[in-house]
Protein backbone atom coordinates (compact mmCIF):
# COMPACT_ATOMS: atom_id res chain seq x y z
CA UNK A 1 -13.09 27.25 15.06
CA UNK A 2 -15.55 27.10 12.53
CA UNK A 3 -14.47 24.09 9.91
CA UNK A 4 -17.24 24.53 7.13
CA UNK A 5 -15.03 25.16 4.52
CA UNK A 6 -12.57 22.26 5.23
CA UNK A 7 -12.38 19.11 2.82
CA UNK A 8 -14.47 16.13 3.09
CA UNK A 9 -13.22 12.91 1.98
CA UNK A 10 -13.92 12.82 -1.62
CA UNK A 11 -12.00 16.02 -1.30
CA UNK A 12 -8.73 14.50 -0.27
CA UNK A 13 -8.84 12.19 -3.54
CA UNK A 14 -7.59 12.79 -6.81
CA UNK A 15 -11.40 13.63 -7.89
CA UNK A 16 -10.17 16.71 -6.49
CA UNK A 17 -7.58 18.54 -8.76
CA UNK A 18 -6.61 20.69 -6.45
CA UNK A 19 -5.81 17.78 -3.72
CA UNK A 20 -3.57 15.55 -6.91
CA UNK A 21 -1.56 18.60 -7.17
CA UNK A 22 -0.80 19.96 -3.92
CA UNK A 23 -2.45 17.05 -1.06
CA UNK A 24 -0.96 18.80 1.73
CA UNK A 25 -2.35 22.24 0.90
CA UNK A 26 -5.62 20.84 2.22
CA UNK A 27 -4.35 18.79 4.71
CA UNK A 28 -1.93 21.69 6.35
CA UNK A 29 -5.43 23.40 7.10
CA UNK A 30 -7.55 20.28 8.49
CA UNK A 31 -3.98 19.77 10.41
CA UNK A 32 -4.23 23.44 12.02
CA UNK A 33 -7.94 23.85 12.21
CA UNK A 34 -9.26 21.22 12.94
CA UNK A 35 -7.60 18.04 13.41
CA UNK A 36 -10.87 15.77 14.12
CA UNK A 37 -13.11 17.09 11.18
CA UNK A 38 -16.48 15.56 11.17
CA UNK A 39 -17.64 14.79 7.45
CA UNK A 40 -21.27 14.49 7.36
CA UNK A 41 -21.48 13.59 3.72
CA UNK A 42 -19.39 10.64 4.45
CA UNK A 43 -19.95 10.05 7.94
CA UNK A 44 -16.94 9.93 9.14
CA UNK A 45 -14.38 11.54 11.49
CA UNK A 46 -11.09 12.68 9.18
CA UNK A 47 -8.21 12.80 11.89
CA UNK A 48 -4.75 14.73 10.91
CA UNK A 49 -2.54 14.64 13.97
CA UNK A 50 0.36 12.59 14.18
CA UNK A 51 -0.44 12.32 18.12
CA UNK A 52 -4.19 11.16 17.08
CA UNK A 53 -3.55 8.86 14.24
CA UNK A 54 -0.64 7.00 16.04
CA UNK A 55 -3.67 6.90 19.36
CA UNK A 56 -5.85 5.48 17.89
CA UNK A 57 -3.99 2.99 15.29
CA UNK A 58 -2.11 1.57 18.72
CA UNK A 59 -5.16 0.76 20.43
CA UNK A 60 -5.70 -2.48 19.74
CA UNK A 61 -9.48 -2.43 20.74
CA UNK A 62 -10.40 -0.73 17.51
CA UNK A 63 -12.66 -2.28 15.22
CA UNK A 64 -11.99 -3.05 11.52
CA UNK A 65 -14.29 -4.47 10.09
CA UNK A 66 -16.94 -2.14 8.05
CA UNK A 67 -20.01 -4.28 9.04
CA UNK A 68 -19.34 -2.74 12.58
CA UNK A 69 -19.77 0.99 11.33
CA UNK A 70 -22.93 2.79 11.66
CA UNK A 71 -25.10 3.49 8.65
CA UNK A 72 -24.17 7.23 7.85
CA UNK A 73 -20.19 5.77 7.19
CA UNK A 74 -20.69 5.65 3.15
CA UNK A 75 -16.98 4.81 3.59
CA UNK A 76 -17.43 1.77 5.14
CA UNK A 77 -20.44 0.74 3.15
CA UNK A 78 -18.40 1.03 0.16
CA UNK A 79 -15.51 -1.14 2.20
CA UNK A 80 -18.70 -3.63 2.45
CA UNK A 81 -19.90 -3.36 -1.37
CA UNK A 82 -16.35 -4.39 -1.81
CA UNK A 83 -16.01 -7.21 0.30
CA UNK A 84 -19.28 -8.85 -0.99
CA UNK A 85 -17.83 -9.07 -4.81
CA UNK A 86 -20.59 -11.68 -6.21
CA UNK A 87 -17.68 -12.83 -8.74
CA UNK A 88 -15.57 -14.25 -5.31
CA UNK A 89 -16.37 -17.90 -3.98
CA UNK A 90 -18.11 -17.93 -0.93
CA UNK A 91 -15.61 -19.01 1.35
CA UNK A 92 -13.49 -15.79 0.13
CA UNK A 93 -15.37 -12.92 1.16
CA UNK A 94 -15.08 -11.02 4.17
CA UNK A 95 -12.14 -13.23 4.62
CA UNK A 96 -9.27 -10.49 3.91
CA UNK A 97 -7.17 -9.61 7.38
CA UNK A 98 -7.12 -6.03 6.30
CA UNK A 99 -10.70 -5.78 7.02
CA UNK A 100 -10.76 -8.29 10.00
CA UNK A 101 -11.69 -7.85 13.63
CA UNK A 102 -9.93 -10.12 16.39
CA UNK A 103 -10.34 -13.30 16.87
CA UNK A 104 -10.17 -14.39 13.50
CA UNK A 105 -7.84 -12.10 12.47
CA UNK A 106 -4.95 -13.08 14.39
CA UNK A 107 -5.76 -17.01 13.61
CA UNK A 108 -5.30 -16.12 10.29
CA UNK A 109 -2.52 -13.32 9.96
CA UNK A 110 -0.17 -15.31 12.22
CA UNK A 111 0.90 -18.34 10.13
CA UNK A 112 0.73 -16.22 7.12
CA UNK A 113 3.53 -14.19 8.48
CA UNK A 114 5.32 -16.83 10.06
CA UNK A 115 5.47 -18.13 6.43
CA UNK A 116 5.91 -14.61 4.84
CA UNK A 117 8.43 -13.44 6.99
CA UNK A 118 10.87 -16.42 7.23
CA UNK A 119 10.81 -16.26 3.01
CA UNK A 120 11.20 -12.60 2.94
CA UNK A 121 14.48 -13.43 5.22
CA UNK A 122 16.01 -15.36 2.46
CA UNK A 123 14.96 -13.83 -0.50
CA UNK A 124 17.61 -11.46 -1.19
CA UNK A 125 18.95 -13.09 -4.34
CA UNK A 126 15.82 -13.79 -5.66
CA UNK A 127 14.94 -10.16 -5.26
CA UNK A 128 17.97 -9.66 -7.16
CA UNK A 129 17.39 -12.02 -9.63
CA UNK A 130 14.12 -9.51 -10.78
CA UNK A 131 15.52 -6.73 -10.25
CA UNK A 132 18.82 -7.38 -12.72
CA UNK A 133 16.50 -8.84 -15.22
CA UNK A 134 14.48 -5.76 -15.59
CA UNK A 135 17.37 -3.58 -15.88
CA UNK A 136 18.66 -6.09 -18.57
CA UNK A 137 15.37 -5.42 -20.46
CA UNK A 138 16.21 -1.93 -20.49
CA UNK A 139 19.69 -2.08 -21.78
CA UNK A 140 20.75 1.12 -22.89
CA UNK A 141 16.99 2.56 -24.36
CA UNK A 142 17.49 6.31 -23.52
CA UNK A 143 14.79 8.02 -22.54
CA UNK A 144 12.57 5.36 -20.50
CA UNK A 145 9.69 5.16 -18.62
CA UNK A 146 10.69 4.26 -15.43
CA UNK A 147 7.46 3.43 -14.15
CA UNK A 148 6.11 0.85 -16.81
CA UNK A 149 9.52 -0.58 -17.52
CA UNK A 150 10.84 -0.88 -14.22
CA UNK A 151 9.00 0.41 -11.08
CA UNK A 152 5.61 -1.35 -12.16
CA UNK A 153 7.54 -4.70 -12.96
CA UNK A 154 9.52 -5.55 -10.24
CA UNK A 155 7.17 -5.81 -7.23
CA UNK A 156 4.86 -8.26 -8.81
CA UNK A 157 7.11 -10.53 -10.19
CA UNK A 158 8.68 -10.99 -7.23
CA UNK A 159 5.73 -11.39 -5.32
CA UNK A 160 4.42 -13.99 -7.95
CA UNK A 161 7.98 -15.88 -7.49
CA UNK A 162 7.44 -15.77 -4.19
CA UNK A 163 3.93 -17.25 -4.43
CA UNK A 164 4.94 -19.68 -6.51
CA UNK A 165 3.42 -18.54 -10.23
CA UNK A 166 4.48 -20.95 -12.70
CA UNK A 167 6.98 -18.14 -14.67
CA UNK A 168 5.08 -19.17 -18.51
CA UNK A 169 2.34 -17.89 -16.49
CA UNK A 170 3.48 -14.60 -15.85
CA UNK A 171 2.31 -12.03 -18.26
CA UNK A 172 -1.34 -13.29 -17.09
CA UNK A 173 -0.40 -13.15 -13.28
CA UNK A 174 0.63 -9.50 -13.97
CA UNK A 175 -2.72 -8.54 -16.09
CA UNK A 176 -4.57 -10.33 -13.60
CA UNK A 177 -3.15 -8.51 -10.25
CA UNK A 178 -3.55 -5.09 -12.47
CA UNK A 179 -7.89 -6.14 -13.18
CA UNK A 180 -7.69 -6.64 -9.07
CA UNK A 181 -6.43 -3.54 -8.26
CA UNK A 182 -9.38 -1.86 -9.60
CA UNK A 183 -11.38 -3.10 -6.16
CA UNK A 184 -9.51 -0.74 -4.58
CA UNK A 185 -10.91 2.52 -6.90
CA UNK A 186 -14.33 2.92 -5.22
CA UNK A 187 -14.92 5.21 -8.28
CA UNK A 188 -14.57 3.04 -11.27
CA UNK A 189 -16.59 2.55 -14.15
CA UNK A 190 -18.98 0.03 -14.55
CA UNK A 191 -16.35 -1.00 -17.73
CA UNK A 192 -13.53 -1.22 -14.86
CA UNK A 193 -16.15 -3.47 -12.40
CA UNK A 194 -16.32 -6.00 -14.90
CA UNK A 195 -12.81 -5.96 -15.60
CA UNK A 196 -12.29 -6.56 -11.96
CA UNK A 197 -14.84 -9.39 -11.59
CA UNK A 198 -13.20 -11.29 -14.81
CA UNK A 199 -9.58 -10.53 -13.41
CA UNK A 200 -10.98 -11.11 -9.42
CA UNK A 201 -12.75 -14.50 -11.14
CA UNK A 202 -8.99 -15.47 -13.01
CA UNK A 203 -7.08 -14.90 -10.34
CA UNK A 204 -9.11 -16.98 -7.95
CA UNK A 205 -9.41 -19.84 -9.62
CA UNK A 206 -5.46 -20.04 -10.62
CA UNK A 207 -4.45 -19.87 -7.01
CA UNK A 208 -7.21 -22.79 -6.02
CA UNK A 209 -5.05 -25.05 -8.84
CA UNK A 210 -1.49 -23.54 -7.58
CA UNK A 211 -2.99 -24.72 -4.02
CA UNK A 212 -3.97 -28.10 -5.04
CA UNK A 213 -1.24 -28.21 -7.07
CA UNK A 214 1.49 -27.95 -3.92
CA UNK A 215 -0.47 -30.24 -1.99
CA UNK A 216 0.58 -33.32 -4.90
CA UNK A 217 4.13 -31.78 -5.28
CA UNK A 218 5.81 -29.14 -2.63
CA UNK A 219 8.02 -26.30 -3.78
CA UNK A 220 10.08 -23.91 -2.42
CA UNK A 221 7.67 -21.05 -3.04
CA UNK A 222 4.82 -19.47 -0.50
CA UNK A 223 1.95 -21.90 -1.32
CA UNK A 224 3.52 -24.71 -0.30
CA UNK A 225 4.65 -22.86 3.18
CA UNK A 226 0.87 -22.43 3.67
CA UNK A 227 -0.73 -25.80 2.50
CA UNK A 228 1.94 -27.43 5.10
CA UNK A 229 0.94 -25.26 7.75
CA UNK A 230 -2.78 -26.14 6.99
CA UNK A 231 -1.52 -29.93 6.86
CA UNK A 232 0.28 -29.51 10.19
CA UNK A 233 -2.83 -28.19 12.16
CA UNK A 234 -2.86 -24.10 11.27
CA UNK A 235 -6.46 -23.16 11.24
CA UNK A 236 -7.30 -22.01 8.05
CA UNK A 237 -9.62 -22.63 5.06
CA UNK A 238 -8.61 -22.62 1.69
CA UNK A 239 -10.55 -19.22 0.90
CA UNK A 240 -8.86 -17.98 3.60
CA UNK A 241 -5.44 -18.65 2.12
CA UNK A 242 -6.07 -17.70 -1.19
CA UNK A 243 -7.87 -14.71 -0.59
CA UNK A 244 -4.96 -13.42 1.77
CA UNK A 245 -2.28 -14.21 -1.11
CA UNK A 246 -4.16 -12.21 -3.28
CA UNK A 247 -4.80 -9.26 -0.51
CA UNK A 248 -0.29 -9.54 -0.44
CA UNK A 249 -0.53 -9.49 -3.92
CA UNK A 250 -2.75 -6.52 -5.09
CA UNK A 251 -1.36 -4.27 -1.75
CA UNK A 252 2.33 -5.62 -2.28
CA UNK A 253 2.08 -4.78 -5.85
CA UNK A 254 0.45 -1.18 -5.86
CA UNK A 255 2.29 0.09 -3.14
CA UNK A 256 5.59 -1.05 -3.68
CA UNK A 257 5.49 -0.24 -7.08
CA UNK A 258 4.29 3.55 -6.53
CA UNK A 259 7.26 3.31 -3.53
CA UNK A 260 10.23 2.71 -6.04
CA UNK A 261 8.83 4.85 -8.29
CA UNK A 262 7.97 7.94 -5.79
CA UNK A 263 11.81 7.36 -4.59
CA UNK A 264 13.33 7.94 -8.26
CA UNK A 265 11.59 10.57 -8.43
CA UNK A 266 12.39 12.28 -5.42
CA UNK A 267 15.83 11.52 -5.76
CA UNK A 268 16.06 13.15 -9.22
CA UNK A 269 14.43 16.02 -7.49
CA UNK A 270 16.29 16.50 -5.12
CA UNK A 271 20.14 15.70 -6.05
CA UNK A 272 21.52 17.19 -3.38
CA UNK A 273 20.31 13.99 -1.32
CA UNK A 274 21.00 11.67 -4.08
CA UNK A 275 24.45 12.66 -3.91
CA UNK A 276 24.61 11.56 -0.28
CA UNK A 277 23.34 8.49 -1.13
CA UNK A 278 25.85 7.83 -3.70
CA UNK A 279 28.61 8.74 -1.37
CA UNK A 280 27.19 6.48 1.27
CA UNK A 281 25.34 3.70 -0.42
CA UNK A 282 24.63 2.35 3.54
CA UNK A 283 21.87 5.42 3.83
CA UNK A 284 19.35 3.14 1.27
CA UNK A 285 17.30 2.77 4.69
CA UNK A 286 16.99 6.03 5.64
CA UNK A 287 16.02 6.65 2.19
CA UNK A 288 13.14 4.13 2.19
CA UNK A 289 11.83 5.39 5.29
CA UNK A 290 11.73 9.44 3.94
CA UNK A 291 9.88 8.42 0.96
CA UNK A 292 8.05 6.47 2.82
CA UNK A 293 6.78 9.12 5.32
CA UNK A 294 7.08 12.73 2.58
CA UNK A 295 5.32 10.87 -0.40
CA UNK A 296 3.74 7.48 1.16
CA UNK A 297 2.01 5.42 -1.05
CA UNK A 298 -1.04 4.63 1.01
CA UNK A 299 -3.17 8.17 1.96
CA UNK A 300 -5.50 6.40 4.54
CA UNK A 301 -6.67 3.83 6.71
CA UNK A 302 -9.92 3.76 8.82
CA UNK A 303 -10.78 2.48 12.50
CA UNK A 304 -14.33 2.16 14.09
CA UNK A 305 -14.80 3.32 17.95
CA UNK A 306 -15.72 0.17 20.13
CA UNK A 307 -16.92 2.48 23.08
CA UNK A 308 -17.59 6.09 23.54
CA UNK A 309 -14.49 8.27 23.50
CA UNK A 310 -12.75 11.26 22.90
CA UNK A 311 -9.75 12.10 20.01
CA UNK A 312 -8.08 15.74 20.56
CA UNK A 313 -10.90 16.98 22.90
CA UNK A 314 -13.91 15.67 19.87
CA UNK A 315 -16.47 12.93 20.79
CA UNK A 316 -16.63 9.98 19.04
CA UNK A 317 -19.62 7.59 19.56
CA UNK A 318 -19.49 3.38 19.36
CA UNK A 319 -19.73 2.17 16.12
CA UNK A 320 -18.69 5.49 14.49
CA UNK A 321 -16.12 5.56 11.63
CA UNK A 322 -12.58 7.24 11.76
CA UNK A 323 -10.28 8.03 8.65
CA UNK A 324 -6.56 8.67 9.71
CA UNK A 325 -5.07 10.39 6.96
CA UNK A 326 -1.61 8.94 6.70
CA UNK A 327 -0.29 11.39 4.74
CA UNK A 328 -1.47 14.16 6.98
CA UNK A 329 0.75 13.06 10.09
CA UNK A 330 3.81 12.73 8.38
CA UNK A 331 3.67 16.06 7.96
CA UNK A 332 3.03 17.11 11.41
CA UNK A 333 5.21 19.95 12.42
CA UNK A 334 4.75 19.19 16.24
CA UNK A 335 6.75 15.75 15.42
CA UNK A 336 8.56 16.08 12.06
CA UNK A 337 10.87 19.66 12.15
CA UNK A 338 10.27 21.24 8.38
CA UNK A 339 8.36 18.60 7.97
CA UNK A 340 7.86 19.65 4.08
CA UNK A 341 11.74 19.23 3.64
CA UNK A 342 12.80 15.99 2.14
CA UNK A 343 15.79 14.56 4.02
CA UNK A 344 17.54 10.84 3.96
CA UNK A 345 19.29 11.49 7.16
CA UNK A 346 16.13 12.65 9.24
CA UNK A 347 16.47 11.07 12.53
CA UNK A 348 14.10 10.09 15.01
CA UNK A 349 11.10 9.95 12.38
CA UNK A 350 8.14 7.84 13.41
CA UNK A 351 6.15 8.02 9.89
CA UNK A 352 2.50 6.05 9.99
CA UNK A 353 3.14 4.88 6.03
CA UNK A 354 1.90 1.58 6.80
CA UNK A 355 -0.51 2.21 9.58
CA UNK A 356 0.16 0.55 13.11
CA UNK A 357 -0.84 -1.41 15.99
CA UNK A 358 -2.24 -5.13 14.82
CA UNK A 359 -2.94 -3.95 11.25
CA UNK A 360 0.40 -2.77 10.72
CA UNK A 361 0.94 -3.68 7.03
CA UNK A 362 1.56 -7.11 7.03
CA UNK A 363 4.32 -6.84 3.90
CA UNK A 364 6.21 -4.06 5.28
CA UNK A 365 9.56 -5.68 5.74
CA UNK A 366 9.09 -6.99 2.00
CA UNK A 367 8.05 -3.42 1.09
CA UNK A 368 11.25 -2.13 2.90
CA UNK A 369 13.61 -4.87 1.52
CA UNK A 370 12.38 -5.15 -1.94
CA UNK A 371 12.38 -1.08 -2.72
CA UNK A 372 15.83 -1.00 -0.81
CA UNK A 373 17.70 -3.41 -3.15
CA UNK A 374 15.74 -1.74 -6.19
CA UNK A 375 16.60 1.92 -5.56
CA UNK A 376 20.62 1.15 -5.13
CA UNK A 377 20.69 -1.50 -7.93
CA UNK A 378 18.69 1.25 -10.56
CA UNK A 379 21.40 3.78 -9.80
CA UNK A 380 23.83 1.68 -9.99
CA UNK A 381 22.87 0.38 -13.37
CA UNK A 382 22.58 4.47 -14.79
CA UNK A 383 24.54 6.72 -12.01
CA UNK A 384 23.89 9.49 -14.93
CA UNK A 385 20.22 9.21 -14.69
CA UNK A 386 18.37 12.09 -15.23
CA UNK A 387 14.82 13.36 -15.89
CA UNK A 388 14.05 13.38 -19.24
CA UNK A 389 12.46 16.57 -19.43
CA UNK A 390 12.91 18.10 -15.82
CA UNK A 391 10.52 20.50 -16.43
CA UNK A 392 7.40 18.62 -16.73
CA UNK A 393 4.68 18.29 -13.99
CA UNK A 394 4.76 14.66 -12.70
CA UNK A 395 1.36 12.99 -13.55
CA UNK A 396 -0.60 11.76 -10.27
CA UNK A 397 -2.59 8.00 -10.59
CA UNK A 398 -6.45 8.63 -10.10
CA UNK A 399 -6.67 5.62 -7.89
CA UNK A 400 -8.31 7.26 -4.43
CA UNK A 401 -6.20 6.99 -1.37
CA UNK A 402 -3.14 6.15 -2.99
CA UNK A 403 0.00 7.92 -4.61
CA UNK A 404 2.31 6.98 -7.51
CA UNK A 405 3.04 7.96 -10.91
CA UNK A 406 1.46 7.39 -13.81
CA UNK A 407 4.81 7.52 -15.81
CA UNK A 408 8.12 9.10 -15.11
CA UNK A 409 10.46 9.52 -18.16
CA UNK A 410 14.02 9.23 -17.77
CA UNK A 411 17.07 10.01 -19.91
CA UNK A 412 20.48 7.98 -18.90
């Protein structure tokens, strides 16, 4: 079947009003029509299975890294442009795990999770300890923004905590990790590129001092996991380090905070399922994991064929770039039944909301922990929550490839 008419990917962004309203409008028909849709402007493959995406994100000979694409990919070269900020040291760039290929990427993701992973273990009061003291903030203010006073807070606090961010240091941490973001808009202004490079610049240069910092005097914070590790033979540079802390920072940050936020919403939505909840506070996982796969943060992630192959029946050349739309397989039919119905007891569903294989997202089982604990404890604190004005259209970020709220007003 002819698929002229189908979306490219500038399309399936927010440039595209009709995509920020309704994304799966679009991606129902790639889905049906044509789930490997070649996009010659971008030069790239879009894919929109479930069956495809899940293929090819468990095959752990894909390439990552965009200097492996061809030269049509304008995707890639814009994952490049990226990587080559002039404002980060040398010994930063092209150093990020998200766009590494194997060996290296391994030798550096392992003792970063090690570290990661044993602290996200025990970090359940800490957690907590955020998550209480943003509520406090709020008190009883009636109406609220839920996303600037709560859902936008939480995540990078707790990731600076975990870090190790000297707390009279916060309010910059936070504008900082905000200014990074902006790398991942490969739309902005040249106003927000600037504001990137002076955050990107900020933020370096404060987690080179944390890091020489722990070295004189060891806390009980993330830095000093890794400069130990370094000290007891882990191979890894200082760039490497820092630039991977800052990687869990800006992708910790974002997408956590648009998956607390998406949940409210949904919930208030749909009260019918936040009534189960409420009944049965011991479904908070199954409601992660809906959100998670009927309103993911993250719309994408990309691949690049090692080899000659095939994806649903479509050739795909080495060195040719793949987009799996993320949000377009958890909404597969063939895997999901009413896939467009939101549910918190779904069984059985095998969402791809933080991609798979050996780039799985590294802070999923923060992601999963953190929003978990946050979801319960806000309606907790106001079990007569409400939307302030239930009415109103909810207000989709611009950022490409991503999904949250720009603001979501409450009324308690």
């Amino acid at each position: 079947m002819s698929d002229e008419k189908l979306p490219g990917l500038v399309e399936l962004t927010p440039v595209n009003p009709a995509f920020n309203d309704d994304p799966h409008a679009l991606l129902n028909a790639l889905r049906e029509k044509c789930p490997v849709h070649r996009d010659d402007a971008m030069g790239v493959f879009i894919l929109s299975k479930h069956a495809d995406v899940r293929g090819v994100l468990s095959d752990t000979t894909m390439w990552r890294s965009p200097e492996l694409a061809e030269p049509a990919s304008m995707f890639d070269a814009a994952l490049r442009q990226g990587d080559a900020d002039p404002a980060v040291p040398e010994d930063e760039r092209r150093k990020g795990i998200l766009l590494m290929d194997e060996p290296d990427h391994m030798r550096i993701r392992g003792p970063i999770a090690k570290a990661l992973y044993k602290r996200v273990a025990k970090s359940k009061a800490l957690m907590q300890a955020v998550i209480d003291e943003k509520l406090d903030a709020i008190g009883h203010r009636s109406p609220f923004d839920a996303m600037k006073d709560y859902a936008l807070l939480v995540p990078v606090d707790v990731i600076a905590r975990f870090i190790g961010v000297d707390h009279a240091r916060l309010a910059e941490f936070r504008e900082w990790s905000e200014g990074v973001i902006l790398s991942l808009n490969t739309f902005r202004s040249e106003e927000e590129t600037q504001i990137l490079h002076r955050c990107g610049e900020a933020l370096s240069a404060y987690m080179r001092s944390l890091m020489a910092e722990r070295r004189r005097q060891p806390r009980d914070d993330l830095m000093s996991d890794m400069v130990a590790l370094q000290a007891e033979g882990a191979d890894l540079t200082d760039g490497e380090i820092c630039t991977n802390l800052q990687g869990l920072l800006v992708g910790g940050n974002l997408t956590t905070t648009d998956l607390i936020g998406n949940a409210i919403w949904l919930l208030l939505k749909h009260p019918g399922e936040l009534a189960k909840l409420k009944a049965d506070p011991a479904l908070i996982n199954g409601v992660v994991e809906e959100v998670l796969r009927y309103e993911s943060p993250v719309d994408i992630t990309g691949r690049i064929a090692p080899r000659e192959m095939q994806v649903h029946g479509c050739p795909i050349h080495p060195h040719q770039s793949m987009v799996m739309s993320l949000r377009g397989a958890n909404r597969d039919s063939d895997v999901f039944p009413d896939p467009h119905r939101f549910d918190i007891t779904r069984k059985d569903a095998p969402h791809v909301a933080f991609g798979g294989g050996m780039h799985l997202c590294i802070g999923a089982p923060l992601a999963r922990m953190e929003s978990a604990q946050a979801i319960l404890s806000f309606f907790g604190r106001f079990p007569n929550v409400r939307l302030a004005d239930p009415a109103m259209k909810p207000q989709w970020r611009n950022l490409p490839f991503f999904r949250g709220l720009k603001e979501l007003h409450v009324a308690v």
